[in-house]
N, C-alpha and C. Protein backbone atom coordinates (compact mmCIF):
# COMPACT_ATOMS: atom_id res chain seq x y z
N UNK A 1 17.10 -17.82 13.30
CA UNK A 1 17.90 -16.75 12.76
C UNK A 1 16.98 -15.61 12.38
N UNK A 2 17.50 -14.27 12.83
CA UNK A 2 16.52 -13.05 12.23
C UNK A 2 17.07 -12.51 10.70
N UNK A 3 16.12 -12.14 10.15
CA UNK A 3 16.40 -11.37 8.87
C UNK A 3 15.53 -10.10 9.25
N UNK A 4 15.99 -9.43 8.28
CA UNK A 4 15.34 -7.98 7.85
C UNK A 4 15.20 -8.24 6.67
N UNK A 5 13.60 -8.24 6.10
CA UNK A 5 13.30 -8.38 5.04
C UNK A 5 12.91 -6.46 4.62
N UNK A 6 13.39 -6.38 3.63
CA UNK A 6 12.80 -4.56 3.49
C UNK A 6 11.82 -5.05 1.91
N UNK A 7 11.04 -4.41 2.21
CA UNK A 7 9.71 -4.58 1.21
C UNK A 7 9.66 -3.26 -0.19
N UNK A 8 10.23 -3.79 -0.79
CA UNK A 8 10.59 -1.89 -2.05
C UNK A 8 9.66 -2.36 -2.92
N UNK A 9 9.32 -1.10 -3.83
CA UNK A 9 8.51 -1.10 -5.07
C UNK A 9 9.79 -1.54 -5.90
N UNK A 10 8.82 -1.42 -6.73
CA UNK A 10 9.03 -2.13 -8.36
C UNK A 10 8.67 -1.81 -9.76
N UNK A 11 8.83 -0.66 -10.13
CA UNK A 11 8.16 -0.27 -11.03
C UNK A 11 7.64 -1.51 -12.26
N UNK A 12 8.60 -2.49 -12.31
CA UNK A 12 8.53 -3.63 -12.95
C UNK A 12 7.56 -4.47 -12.75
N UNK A 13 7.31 -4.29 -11.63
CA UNK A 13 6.46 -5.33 -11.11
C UNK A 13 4.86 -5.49 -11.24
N UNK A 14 4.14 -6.86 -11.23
CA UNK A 14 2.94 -6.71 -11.48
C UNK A 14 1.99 -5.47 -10.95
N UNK A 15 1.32 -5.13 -11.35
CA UNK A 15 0.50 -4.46 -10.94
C UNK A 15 -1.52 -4.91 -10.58
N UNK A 16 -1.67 -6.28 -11.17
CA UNK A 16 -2.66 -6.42 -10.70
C UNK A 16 -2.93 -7.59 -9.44
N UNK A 17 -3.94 -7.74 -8.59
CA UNK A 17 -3.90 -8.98 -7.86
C UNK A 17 -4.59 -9.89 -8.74
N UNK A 18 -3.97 -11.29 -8.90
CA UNK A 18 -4.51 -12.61 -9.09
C UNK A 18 -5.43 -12.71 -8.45
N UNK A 19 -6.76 -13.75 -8.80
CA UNK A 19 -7.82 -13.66 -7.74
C UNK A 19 -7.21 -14.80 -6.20
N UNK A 20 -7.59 -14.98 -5.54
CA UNK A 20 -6.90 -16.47 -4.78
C UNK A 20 -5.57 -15.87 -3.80
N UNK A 21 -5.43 -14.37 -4.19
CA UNK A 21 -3.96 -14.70 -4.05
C UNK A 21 -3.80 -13.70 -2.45
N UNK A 22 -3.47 -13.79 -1.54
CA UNK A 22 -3.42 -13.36 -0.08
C UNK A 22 -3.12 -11.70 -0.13
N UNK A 23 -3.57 -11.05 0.23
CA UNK A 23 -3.46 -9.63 0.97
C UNK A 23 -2.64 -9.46 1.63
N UNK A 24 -2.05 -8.26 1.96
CA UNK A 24 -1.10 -8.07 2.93
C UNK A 24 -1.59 -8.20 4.15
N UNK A 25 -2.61 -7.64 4.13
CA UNK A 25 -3.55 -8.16 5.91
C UNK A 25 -3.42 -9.40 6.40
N UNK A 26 -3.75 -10.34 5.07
CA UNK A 26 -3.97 -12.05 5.41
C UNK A 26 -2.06 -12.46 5.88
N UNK A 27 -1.15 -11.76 5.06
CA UNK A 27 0.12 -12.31 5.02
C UNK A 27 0.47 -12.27 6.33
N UNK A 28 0.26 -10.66 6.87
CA UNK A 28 0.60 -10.23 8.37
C UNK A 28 0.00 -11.23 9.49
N UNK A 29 -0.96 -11.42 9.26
CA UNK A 29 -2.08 -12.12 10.42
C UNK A 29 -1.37 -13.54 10.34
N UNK A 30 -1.37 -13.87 9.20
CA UNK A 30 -0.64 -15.47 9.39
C UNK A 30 0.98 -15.79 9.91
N UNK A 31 1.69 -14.81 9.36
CA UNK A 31 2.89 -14.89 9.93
C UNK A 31 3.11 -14.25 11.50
N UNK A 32 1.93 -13.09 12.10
CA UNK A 32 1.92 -12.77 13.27
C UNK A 32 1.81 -14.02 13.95
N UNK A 33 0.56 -14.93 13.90
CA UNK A 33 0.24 -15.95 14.42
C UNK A 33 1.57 -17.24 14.54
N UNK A 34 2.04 -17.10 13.72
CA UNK A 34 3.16 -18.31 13.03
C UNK A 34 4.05 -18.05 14.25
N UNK A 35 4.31 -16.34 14.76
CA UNK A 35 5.44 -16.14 15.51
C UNK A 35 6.72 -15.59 14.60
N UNK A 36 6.42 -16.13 12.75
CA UNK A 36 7.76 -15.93 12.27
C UNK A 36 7.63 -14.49 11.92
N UNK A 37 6.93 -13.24 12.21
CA UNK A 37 7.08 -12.07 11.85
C UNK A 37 7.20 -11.67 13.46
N UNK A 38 8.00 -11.11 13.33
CA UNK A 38 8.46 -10.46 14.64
C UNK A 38 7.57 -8.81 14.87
N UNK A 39 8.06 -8.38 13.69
CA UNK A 39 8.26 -6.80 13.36
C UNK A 39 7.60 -6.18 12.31
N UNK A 40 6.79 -5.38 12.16
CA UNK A 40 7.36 -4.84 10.54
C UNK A 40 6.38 -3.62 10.28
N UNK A 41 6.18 -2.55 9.79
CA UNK A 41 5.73 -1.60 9.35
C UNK A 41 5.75 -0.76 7.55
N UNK A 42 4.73 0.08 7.54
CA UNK A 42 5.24 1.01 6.22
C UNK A 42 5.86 1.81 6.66
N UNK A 43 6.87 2.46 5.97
CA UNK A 43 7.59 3.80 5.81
C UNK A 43 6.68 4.70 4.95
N UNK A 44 7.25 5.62 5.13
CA UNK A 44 6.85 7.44 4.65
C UNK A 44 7.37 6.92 3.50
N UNK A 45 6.76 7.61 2.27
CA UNK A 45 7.26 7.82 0.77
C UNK A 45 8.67 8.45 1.04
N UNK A 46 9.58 8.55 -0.15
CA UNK A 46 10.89 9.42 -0.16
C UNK A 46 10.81 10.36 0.19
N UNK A 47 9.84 11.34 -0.39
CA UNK A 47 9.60 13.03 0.28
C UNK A 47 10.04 13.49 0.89
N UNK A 48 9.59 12.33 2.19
CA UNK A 48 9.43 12.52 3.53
C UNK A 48 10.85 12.07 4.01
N UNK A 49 11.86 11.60 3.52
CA UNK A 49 13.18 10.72 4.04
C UNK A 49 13.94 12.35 4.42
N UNK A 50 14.59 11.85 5.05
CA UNK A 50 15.72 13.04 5.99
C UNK A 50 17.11 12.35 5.37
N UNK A 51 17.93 12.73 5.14
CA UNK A 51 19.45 12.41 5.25
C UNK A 51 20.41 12.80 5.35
N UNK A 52 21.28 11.72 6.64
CA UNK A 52 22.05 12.26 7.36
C UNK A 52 23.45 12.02 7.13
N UNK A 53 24.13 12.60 7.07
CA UNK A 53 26.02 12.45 6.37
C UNK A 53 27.09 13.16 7.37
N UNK A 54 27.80 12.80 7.87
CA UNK A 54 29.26 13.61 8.37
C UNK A 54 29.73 13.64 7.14
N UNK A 55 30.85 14.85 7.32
CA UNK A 55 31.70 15.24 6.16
C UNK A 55 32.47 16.34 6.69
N UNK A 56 34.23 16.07 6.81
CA UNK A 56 34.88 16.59 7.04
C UNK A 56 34.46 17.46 8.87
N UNK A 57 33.64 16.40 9.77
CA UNK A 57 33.64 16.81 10.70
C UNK A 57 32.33 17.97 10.99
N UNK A 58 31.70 17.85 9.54
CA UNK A 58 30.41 18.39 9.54
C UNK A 58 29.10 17.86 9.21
N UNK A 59 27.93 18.04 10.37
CA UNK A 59 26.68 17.08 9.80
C UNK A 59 25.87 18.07 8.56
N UNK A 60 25.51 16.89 7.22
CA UNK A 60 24.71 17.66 6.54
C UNK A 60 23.67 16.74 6.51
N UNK A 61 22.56 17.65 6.59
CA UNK A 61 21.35 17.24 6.74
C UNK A 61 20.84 17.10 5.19
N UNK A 62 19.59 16.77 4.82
CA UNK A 62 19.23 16.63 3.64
C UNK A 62 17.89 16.15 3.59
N UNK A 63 16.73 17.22 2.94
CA UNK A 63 15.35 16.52 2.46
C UNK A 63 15.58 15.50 1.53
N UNK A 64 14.44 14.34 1.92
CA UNK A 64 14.57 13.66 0.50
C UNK A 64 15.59 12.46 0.89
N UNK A 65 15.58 11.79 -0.36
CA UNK A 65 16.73 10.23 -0.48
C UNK A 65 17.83 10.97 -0.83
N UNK A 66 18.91 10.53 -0.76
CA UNK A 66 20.14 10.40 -1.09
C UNK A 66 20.07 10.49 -2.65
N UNK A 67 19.83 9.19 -2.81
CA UNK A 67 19.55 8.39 -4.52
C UNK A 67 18.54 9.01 -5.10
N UNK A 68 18.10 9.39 -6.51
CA UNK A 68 17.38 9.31 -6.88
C UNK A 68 16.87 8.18 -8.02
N UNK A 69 15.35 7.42 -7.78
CA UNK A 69 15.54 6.16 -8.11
C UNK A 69 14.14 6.01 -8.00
N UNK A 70 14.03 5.20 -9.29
CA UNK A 70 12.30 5.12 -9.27
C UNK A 70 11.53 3.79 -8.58
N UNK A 71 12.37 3.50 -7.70
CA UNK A 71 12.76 2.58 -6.91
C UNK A 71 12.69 2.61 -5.17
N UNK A 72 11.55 2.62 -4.41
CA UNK A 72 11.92 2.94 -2.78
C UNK A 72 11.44 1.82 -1.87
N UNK A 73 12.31 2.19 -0.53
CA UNK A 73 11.71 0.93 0.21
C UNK A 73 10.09 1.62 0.93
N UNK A 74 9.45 0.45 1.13
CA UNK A 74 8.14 1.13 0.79
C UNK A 74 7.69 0.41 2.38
N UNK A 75 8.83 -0.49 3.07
CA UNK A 75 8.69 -1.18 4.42
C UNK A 75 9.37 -1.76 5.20
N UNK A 76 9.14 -2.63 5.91
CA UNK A 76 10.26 -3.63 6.65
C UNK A 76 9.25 -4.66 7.33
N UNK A 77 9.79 -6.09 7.78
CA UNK A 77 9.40 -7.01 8.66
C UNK A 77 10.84 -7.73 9.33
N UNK A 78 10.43 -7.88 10.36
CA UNK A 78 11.54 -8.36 10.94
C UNK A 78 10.58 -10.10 11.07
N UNK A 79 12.02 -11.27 10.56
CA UNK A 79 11.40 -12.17 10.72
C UNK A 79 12.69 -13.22 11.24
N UNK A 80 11.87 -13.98 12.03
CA UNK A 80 12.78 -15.46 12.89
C UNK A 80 12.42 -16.31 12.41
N UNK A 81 13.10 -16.93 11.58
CA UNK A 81 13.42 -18.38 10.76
C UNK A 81 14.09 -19.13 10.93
N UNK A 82 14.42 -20.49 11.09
CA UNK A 82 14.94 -21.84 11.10
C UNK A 82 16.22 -21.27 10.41
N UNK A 83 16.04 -20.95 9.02
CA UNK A 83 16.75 -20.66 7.98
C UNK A 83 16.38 -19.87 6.79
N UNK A 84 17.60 -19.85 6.04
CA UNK A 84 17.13 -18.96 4.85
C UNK A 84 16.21 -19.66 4.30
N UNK A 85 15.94 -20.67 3.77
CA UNK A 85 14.84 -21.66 3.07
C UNK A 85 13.80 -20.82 3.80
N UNK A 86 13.21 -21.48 4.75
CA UNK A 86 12.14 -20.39 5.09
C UNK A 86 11.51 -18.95 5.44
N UNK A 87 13.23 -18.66 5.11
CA UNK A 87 12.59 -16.98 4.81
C UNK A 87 12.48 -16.46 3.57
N UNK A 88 12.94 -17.32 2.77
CA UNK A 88 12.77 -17.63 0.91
C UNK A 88 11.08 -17.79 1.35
N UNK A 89 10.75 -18.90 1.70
CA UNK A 89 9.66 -19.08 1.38
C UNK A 89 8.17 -18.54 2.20
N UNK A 90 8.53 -17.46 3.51
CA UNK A 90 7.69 -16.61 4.31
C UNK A 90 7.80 -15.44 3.22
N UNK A 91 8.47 -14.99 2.56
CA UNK A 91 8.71 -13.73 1.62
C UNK A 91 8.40 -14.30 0.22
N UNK A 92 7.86 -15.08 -0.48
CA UNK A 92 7.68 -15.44 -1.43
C UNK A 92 6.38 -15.21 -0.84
N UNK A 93 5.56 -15.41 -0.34
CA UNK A 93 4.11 -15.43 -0.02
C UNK A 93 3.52 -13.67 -0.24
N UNK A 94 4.51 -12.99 0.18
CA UNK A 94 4.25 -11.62 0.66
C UNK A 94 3.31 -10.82 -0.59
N UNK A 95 2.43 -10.09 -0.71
CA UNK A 95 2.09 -10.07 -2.13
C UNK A 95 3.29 -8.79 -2.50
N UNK A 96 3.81 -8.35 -2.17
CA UNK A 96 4.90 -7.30 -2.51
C UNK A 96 6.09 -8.00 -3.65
N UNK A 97 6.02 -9.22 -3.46
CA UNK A 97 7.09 -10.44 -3.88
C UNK A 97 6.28 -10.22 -5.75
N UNK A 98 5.09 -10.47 -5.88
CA UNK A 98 4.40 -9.99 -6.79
C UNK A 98 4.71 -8.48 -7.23
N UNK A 99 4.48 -7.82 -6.98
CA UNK A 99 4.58 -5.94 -7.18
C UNK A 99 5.55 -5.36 -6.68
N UNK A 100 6.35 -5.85 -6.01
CA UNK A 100 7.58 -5.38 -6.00
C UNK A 100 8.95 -6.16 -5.87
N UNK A 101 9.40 -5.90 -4.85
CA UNK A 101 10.65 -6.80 -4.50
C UNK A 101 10.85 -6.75 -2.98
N UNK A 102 11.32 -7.94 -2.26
CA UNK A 102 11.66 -8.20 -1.18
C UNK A 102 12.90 -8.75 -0.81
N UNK A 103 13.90 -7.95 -0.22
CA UNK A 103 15.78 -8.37 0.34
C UNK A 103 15.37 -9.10 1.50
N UNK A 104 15.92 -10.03 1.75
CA UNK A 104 16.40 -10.51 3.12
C UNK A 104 17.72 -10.52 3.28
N UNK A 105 17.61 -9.57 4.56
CA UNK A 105 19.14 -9.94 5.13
C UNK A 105 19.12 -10.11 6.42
N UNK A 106 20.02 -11.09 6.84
CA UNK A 106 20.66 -11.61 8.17
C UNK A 106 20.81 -10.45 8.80
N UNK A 107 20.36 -10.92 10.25
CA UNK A 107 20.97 -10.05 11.31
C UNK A 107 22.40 -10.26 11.45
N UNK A 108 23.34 -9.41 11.71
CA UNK A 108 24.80 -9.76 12.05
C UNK A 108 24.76 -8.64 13.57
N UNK A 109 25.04 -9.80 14.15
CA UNK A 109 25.49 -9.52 15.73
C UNK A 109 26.66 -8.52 15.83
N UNK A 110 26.88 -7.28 16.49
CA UNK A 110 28.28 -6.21 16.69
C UNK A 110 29.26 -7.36 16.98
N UNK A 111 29.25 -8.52 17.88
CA UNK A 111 30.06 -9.65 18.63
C UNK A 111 30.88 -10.36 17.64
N UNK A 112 29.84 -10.73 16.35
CA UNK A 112 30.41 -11.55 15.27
C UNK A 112 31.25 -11.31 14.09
N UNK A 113 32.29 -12.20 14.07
CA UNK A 113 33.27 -11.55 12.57
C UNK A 113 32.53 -11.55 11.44
């Protein structure tokens, strides 16, 4: 099964590394190898976000997030898992899981109800 894990800050979140504790380099390399990371990159800070809206048959464009929120997604990985259990536990590893926060969500197929 694929998820989209999106990788956001946290203002909450730790801010220092534990010693022992994996890099994002080490996370990538092991889950590249594993096969269970498919995908995944950083995004541009908010700044940089564009947004796009119809309205009443008109596109408005927009610098910037939508939201304002001290809160952004800061990435993405696309990952193929058995199951949620192991995408609980490929994203628990992530050090972002530490300093920020990590969603997984299911792919949903256009096909499927």
């Amino acid at each position: 099964m694929k998820y989209l894990m999106f990788v956001a800050t946290d203002p909450d979140g730790e801010r220092d590394d534990p010693p022992g504790e994996v890099t994002i380099e080490e996370w990538v390399a092991k889950h590249d190898a594993s096969g269970a990371r498919v995908r995944g990159d950083r995004l541009r800070p908010p700044e940089d976000a564009t947004t796009v809206r119809k309205r009443a048959g008109k596109v408005l464009v927009t610098d910037g997030p939508f939201t304002e929120s001290r809160e952004w997604i800061a990435g993405y990985d696309v990952l193929e898992c058995a199951d949620l259990d192991e995408a609980i536990a490929i994203a628990a590893e992530h050090p972002m899981a530490r300093h920020g926060r990590l969603e997984l969500r299911p792919f949903w197929a256009i096909d499927q109800a």
